[in-house]
N, C-alpha and C. Protein backbone atom coordinates (compact mmCIF):
# COMPACT_ATOMS: atom_id res chain seq x y z
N UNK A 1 54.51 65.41 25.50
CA UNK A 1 54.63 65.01 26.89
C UNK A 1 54.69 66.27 27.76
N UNK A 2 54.18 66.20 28.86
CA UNK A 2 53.90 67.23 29.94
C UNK A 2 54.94 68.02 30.35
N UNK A 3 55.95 66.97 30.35
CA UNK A 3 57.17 67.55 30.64
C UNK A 3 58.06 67.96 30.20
N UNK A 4 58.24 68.03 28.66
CA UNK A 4 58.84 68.53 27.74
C UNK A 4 58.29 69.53 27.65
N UNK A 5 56.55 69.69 27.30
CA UNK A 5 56.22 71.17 27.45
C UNK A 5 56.47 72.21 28.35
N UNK A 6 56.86 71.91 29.36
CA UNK A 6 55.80 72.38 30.61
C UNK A 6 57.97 73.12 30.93
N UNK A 7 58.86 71.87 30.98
CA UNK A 7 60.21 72.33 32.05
C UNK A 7 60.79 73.39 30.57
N UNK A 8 61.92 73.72 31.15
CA UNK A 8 62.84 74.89 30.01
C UNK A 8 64.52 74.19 30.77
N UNK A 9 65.63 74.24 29.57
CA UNK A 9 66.73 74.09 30.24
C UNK A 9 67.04 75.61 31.01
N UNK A 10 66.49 76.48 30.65
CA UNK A 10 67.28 78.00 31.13
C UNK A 10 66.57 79.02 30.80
N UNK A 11 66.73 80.29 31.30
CA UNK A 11 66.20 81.36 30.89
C UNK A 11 65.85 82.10 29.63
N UNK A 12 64.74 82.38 29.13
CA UNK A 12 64.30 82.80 27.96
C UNK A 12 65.32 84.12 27.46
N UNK A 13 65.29 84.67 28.46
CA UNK A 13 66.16 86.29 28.88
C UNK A 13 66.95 86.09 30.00
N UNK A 14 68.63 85.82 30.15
CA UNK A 14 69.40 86.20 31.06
C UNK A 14 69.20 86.78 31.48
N UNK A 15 69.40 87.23 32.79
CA UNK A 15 69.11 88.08 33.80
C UNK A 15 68.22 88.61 34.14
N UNK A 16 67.19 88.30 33.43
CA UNK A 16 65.83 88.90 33.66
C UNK A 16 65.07 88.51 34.58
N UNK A 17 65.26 87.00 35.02
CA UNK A 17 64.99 86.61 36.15
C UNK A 17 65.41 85.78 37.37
N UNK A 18 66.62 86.64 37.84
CA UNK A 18 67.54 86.27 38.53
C UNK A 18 66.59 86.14 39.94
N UNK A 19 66.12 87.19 40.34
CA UNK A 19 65.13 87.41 41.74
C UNK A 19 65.03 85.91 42.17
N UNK A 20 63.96 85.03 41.19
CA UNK A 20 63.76 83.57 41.69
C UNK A 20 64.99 82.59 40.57
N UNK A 21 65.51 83.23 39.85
CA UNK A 21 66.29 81.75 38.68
C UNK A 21 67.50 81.16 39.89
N UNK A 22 67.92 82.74 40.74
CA UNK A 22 69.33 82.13 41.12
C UNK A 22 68.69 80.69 42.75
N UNK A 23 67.80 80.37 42.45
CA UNK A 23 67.12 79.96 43.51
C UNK A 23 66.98 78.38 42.43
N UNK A 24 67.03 78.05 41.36
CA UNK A 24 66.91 77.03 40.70
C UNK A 24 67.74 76.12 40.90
N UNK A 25 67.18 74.83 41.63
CA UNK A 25 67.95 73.82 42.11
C UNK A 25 66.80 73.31 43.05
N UNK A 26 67.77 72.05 44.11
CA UNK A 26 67.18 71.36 44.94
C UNK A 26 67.62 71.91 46.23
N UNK A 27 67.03 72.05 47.15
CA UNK A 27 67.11 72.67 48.69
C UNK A 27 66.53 71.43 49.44
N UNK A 28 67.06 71.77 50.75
CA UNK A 28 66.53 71.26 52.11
C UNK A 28 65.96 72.37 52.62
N UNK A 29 64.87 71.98 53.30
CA UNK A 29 64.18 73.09 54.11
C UNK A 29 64.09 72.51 55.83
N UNK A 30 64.45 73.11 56.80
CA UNK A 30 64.29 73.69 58.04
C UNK A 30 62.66 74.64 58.69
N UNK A 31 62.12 73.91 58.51
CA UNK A 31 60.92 74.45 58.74
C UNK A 31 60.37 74.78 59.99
N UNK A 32 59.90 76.02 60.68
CA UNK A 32 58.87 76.03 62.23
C UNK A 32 57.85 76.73 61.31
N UNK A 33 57.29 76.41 62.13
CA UNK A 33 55.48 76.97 62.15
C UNK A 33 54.41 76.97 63.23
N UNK A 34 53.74 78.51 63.01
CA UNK A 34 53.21 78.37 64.39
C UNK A 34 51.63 77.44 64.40
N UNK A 35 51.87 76.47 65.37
CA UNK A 35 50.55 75.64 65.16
C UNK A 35 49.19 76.50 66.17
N UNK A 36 47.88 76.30 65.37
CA UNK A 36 46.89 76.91 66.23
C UNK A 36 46.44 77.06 67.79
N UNK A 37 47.34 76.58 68.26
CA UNK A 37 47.73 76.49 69.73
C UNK A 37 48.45 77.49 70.23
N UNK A 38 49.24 77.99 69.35
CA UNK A 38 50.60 79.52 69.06
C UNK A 38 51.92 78.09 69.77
N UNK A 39 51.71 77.11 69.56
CA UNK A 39 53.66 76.74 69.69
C UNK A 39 54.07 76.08 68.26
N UNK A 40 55.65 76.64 68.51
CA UNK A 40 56.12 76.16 67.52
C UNK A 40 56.70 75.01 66.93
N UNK A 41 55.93 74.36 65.53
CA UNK A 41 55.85 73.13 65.17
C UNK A 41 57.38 72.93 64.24
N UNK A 42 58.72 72.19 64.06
CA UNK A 42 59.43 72.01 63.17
C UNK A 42 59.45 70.85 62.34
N UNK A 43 59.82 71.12 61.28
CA UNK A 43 59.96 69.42 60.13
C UNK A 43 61.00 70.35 59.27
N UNK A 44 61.78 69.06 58.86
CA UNK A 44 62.38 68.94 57.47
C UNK A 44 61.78 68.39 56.66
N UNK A 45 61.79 69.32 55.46
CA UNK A 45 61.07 69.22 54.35
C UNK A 45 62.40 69.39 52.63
N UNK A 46 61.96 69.95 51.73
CA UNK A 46 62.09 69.99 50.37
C UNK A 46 61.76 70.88 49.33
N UNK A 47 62.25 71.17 48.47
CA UNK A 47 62.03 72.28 47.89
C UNK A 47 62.62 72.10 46.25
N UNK A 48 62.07 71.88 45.21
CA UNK A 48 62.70 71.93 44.00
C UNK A 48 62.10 73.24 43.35
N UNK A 49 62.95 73.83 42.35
CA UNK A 49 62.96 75.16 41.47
C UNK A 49 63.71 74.69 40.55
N UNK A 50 62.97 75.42 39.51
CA UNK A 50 63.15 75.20 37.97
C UNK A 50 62.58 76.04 37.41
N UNK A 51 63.06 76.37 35.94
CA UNK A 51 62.69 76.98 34.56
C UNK A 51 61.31 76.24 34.08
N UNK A 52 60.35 77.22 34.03
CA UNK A 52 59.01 76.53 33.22
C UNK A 52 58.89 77.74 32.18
N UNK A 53 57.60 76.90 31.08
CA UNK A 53 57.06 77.86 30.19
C UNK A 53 58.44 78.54 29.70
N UNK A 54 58.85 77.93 28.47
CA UNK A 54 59.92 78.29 27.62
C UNK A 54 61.05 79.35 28.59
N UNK A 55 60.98 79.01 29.72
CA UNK A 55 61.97 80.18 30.32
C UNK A 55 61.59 81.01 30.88
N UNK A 56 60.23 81.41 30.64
CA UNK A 56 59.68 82.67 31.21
C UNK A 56 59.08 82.63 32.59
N UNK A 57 59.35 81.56 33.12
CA UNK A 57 58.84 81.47 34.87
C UNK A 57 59.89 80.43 35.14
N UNK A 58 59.59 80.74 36.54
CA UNK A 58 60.04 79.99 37.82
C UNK A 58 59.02 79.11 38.38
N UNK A 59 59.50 78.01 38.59
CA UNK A 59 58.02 77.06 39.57
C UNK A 59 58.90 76.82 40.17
N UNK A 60 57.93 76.44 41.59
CA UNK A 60 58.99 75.70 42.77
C UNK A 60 57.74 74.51 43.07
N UNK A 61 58.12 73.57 43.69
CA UNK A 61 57.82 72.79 44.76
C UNK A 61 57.96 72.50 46.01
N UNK A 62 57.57 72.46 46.68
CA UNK A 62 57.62 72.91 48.21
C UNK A 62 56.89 71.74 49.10
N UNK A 63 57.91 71.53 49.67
CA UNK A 63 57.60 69.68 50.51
C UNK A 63 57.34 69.84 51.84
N UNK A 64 56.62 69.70 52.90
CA UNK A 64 56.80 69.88 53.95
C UNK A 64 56.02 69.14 55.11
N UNK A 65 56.24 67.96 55.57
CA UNK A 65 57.34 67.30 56.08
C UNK A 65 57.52 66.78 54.70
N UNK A 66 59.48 66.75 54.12
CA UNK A 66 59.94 66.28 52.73
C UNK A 66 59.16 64.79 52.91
N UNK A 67 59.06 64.30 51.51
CA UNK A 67 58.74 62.58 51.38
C UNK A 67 59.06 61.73 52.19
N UNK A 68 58.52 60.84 52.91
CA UNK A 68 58.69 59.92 53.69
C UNK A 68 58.94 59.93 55.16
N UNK A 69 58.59 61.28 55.60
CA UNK A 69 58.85 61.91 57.43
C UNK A 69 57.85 62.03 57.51
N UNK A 70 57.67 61.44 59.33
CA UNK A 70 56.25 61.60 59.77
C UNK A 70 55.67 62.70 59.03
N UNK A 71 54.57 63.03 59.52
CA UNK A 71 53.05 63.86 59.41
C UNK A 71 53.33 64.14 57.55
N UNK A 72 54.27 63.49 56.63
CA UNK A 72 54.11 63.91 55.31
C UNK A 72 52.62 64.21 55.04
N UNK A 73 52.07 65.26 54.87
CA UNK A 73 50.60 65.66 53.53
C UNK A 73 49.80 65.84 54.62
N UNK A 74 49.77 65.37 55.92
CA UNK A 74 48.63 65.71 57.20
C UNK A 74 48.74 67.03 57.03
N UNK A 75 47.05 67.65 56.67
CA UNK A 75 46.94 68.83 57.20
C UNK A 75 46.98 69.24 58.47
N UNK A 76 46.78 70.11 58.89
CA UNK A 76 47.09 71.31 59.24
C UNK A 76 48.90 71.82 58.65
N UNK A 77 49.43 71.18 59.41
CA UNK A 77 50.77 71.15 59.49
C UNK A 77 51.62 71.01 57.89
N UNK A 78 51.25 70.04 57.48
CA UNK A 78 51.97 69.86 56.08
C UNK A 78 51.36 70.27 55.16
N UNK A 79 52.18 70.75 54.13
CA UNK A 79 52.07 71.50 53.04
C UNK A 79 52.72 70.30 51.44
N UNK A 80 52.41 70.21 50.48
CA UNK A 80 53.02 69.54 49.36
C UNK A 80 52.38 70.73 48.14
N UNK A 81 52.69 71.99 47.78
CA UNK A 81 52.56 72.65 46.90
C UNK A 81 53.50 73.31 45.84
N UNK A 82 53.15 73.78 44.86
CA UNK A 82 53.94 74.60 43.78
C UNK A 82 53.47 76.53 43.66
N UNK A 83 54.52 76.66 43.63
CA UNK A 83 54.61 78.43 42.92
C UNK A 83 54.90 78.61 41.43
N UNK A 84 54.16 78.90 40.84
CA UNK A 84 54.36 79.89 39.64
C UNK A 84 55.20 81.24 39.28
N UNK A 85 56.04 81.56 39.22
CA UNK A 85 56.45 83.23 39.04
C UNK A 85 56.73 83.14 37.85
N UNK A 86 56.32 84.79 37.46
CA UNK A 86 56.84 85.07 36.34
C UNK A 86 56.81 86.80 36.41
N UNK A 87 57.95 87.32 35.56
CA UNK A 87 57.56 89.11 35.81
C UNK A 87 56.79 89.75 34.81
N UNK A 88 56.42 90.75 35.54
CA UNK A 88 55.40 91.48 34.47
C UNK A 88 55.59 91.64 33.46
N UNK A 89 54.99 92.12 32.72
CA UNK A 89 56.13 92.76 30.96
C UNK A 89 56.63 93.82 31.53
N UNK A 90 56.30 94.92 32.23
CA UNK A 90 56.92 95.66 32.82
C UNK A 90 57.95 95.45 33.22
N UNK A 91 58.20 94.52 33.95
CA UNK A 91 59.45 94.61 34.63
C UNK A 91 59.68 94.79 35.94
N UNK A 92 58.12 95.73 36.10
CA UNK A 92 58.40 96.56 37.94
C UNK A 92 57.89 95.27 38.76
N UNK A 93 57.22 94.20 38.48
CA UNK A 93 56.93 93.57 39.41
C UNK A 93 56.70 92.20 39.11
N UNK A 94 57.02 91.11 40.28
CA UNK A 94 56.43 89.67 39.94
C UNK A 94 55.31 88.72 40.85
N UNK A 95 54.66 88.40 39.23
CA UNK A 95 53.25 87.39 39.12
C UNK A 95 53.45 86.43 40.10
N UNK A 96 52.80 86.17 40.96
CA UNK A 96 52.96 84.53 41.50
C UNK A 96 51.69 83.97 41.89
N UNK A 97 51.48 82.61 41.92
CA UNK A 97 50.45 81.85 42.23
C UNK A 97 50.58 80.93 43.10
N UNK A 98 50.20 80.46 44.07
CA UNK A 98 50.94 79.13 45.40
C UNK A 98 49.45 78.26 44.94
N UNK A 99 49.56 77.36 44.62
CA UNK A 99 48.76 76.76 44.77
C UNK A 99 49.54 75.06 45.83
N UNK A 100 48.46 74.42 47.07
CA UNK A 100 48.97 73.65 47.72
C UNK A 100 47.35 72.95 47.93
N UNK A 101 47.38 71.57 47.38
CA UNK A 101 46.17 70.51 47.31
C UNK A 101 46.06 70.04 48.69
N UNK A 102 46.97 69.73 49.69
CA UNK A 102 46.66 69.64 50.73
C UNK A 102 46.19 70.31 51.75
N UNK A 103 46.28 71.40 51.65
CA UNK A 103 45.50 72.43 52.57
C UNK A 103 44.55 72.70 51.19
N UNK A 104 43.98 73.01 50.45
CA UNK A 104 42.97 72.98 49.68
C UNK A 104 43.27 74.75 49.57
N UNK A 105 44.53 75.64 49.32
CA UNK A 105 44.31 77.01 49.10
C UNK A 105 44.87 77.14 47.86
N UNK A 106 44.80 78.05 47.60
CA UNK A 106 45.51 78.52 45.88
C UNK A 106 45.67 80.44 46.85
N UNK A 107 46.35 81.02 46.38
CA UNK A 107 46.87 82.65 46.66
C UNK A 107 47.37 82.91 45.62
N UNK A 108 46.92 84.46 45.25
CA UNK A 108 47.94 85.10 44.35
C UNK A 108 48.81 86.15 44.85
N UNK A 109 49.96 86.55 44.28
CA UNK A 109 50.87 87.44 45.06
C UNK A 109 51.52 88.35 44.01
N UNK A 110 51.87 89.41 44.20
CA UNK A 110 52.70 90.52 43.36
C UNK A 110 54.09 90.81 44.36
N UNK A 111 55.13 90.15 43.94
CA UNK A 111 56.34 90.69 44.15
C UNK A 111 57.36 91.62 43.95
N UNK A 112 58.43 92.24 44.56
CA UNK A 112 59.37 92.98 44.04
C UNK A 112 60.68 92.87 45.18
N UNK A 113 61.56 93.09 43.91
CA UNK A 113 62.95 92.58 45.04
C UNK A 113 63.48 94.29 45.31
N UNK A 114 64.05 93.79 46.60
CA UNK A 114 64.09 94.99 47.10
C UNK A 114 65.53 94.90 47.82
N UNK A 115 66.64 95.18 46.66
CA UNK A 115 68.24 95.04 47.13
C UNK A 115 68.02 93.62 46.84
N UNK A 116 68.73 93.10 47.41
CA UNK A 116 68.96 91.14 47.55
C UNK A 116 67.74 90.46 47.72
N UNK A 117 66.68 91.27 48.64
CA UNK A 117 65.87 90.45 49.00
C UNK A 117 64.75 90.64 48.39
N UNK A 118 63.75 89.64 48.57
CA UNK A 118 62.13 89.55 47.50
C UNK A 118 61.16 89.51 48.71
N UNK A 119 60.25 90.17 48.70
CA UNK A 119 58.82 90.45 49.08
C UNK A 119 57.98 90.20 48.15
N UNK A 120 57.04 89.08 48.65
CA UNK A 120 55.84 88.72 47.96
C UNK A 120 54.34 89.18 48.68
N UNK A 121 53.54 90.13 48.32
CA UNK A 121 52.58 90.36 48.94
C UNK A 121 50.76 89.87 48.36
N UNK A 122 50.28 89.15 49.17
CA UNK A 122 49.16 88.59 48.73
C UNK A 122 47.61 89.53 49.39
N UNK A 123 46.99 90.38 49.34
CA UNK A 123 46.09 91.16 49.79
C UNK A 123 44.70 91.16 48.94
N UNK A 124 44.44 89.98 48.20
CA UNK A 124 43.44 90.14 47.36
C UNK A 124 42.66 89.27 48.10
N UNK A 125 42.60 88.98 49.45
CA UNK A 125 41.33 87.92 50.24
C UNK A 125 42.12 87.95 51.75
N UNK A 126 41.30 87.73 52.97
CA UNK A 126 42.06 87.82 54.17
C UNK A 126 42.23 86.45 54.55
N UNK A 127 43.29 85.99 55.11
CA UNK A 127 43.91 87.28 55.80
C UNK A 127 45.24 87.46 54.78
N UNK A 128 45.86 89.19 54.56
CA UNK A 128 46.67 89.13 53.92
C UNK A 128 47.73 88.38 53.72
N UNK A 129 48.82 87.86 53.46
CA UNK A 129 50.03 87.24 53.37
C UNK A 129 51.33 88.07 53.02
N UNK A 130 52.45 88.03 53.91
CA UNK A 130 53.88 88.56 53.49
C UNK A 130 54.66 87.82 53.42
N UNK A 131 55.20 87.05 52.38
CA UNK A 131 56.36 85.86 51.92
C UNK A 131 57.86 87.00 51.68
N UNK A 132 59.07 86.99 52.38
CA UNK A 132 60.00 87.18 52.31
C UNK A 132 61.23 86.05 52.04
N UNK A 133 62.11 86.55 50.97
CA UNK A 133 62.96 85.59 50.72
C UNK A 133 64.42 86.77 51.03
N UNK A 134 65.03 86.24 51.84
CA UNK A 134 66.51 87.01 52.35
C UNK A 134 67.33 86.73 52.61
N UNK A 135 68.58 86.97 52.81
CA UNK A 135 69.48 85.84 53.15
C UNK A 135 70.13 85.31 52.12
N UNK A 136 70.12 85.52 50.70
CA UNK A 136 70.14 84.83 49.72
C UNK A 136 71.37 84.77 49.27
N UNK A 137 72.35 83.14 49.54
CA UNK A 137 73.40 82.98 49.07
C UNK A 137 72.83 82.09 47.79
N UNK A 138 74.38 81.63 47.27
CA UNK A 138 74.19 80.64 46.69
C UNK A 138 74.14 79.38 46.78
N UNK A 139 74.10 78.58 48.10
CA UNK A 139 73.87 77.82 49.06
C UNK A 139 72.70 77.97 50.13
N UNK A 140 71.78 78.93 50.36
CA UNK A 140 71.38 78.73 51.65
C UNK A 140 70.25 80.16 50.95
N UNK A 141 69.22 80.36 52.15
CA UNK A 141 68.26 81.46 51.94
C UNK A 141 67.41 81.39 52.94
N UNK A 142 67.16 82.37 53.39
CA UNK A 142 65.77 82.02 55.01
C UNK A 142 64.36 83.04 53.97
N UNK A 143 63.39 81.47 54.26
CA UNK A 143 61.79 82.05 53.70
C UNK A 143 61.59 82.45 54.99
N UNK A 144 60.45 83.63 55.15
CA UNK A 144 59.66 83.84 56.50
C UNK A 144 58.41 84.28 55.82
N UNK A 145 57.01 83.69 56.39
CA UNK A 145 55.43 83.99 56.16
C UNK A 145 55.34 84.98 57.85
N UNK A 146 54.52 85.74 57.17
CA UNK A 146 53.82 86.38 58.42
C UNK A 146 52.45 86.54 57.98
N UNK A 147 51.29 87.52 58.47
CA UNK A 147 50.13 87.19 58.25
C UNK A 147 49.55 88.26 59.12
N UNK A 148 48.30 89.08 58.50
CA UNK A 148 47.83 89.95 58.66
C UNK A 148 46.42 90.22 58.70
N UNK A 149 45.59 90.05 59.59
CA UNK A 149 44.38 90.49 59.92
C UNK A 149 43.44 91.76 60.10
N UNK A 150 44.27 92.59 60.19
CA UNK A 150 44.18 94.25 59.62
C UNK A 150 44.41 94.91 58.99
N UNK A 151 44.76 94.38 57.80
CA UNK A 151 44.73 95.01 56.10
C UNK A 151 46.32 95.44 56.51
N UNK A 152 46.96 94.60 56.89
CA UNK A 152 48.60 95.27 57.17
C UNK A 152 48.76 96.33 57.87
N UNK A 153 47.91 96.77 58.99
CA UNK A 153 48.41 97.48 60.16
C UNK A 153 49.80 96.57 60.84
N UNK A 154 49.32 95.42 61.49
CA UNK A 154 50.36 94.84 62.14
C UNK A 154 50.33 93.82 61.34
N UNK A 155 51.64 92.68 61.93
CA UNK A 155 51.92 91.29 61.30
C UNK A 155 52.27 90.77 62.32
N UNK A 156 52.17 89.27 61.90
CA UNK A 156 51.94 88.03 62.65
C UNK A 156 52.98 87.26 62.35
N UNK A 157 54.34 86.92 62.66
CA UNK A 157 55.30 86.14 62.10
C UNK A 157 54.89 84.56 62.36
N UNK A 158 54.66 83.91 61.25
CA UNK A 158 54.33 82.31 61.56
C UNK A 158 54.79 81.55 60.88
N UNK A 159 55.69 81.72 59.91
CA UNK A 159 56.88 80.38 59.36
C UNK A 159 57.66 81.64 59.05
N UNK A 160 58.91 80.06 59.16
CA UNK A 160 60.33 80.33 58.96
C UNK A 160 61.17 78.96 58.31
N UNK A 161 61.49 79.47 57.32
CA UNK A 161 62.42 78.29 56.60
C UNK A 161 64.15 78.95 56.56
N UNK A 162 64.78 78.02 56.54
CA UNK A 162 66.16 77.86 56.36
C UNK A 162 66.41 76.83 55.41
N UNK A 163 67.10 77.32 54.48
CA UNK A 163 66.77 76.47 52.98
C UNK A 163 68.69 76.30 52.99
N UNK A 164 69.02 75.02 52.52
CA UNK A 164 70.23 74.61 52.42
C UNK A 164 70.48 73.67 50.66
N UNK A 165 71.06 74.60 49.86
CA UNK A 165 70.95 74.22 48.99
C UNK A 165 71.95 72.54 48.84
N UNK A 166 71.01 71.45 47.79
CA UNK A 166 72.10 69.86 48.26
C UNK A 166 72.66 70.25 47.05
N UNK A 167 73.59 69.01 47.18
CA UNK A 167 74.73 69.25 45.93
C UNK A 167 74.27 68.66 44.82
């Protein structure tokens, strides 16, 4: 079954991947985004994280507007996708993949945490992508996307999540 293969109760290696493990659970998300107009759009949405692949990654799910709120899965605006992470064998850095069926994109990204916080950078197709995760209690965490049209001269801040972990 899919799901026996696929989930893990826990980490293959303690501590090895704390960056996204301590993030494993269910969240509420607080969402704006800037709509192609430049104003800013909000929804509550959803967010599950878990242990995949015997331990050795992180997947998330990512809801936005969560199940059953207006505009749920309408593109532009809504998002219903998963992340992949996993770290290098190295060590110095982490794998990720976003793939989201409703906007029809898939991205790849190379991360590294930097103190508390994680930077995910995507530069392999334009326009670049900068996913920051900061803030990071054990209750709560603010995502922010920004976005880059000049190979990362400047950035474009256009989402912001406030993630509230439920009980």
């Amino acid at each position: 079954m899919l799901a026996d293969a696929l989930h893990a109760p826990g980490p293959a290696h303690p501590g090895a991947l704390d960056d996204f493990g301590r993030l494993v659970g269910a969240w509420r998300l607080h969402w704006r985004g800037l709509t192609p107009d430049g104003t800013w759009h909000r929804a509550t949405g959803e967010l599950h994280v878990g242990w995949v692949l015997g331990g050795r990654a992180v997947q998330d799910v990512w809801i936005v507007p969560g199940r059953g709120e207006p505009g749920a899965g309408v593109p532009p605006l809504a998002f219903h996708g998963t992340t992949v992470r996993f770290l290098h064998p190295d060590g110095d850095r982490w794998l990720s993949t976003w793939m989201d069926p409703v906007n029809g994109r898939v991205r790849r990204f190379t991360g590294r945490a930097h103190g508390a916080d994680v930077e995910l950078l995507s530069d392999d197709e334009e326009p670049w992508l900068r996913w920051r995760f900061t803030d990071v209690t054990p209750d709560s965490f603010t995502w922010s996307a920004e976005t880059s049209r000049d190979r990362g001269r400047t950035w474009v801040h256009d989402e912001l999540m406030r993630a509230e972990r439920l009980a």
